[in-house]
Protein backbone atom coordinates (compact mmCIF):
# COMPACT_ATOMS: atom_id res chain seq x y z
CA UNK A 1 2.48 14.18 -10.58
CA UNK A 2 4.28 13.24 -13.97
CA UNK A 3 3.55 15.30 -17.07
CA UNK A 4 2.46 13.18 -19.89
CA UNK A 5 6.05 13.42 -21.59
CA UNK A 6 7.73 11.92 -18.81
CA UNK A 7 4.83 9.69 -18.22
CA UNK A 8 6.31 7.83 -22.03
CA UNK A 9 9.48 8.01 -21.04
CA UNK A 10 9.05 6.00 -17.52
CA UNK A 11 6.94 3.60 -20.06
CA UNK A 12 9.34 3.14 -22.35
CA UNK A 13 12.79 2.81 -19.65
CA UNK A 14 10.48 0.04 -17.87
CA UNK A 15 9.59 -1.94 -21.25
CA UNK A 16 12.96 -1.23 -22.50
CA UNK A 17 14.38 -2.53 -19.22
CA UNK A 18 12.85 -5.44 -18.79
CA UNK A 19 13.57 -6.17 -22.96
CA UNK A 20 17.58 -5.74 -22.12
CA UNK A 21 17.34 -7.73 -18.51
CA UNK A 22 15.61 -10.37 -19.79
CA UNK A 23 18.14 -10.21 -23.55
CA UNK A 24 21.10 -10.73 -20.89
CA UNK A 25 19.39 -12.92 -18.95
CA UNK A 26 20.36 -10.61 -15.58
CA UNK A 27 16.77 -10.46 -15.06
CA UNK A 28 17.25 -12.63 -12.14
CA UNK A 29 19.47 -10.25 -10.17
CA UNK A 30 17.72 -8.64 -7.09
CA UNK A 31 19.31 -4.98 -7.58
CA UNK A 32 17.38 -4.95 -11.12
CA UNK A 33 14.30 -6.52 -9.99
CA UNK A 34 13.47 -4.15 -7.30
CA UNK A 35 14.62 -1.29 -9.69
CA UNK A 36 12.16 -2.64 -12.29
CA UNK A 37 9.48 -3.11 -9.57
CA UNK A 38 9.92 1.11 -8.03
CA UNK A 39 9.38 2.13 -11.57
CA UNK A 40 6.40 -0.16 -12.28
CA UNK A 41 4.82 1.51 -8.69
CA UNK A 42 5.98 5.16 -9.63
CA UNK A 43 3.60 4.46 -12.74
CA UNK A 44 0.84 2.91 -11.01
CA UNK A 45 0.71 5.79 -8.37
CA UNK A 46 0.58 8.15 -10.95
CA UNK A 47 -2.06 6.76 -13.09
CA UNK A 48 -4.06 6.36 -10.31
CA UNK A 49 -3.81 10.35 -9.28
CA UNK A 50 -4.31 10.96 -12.93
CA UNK A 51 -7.32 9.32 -13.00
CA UNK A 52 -8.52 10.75 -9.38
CA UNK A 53 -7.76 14.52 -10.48
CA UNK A 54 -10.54 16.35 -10.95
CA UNK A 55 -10.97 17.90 -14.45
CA UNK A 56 -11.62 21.44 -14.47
CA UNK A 57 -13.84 22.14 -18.02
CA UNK A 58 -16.33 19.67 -16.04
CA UNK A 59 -17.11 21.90 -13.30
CA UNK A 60 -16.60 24.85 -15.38
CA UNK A 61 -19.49 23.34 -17.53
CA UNK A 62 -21.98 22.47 -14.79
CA UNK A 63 -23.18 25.61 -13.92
């Protein structure tokens, strides 16, 4: 799982990415597309076990 640090940084490489790509206009090249499209999943995957992980101060608290 990503720490929140590199979390922003894989944000900001895909929006900067796709800014430059699609500035060139070599957004239409396969290589960068599927690059673009790993990075968008790598975030996906971990927002999604962020958002399953169990946070700790709520058990601590249910007792």
């Amino acid at each position: 799982m990503l720490t929140d640090k590199q979390t922003l940084i894989l944000t900001a490489i895909i929006a900067l990415g796709f800014s430059v790509t699609g500035i060139f206009g070599i957004l239409d090249n396969y290589a960068i597309i599927i690059t673009l499209i790993i990075l968008i999943i790598i975030f996906l995957i971990n927002f999604y076990l962020t958002l399953k992980k169990p946070n700790e101060e709520e058990e601590d608290t249910s007792l």
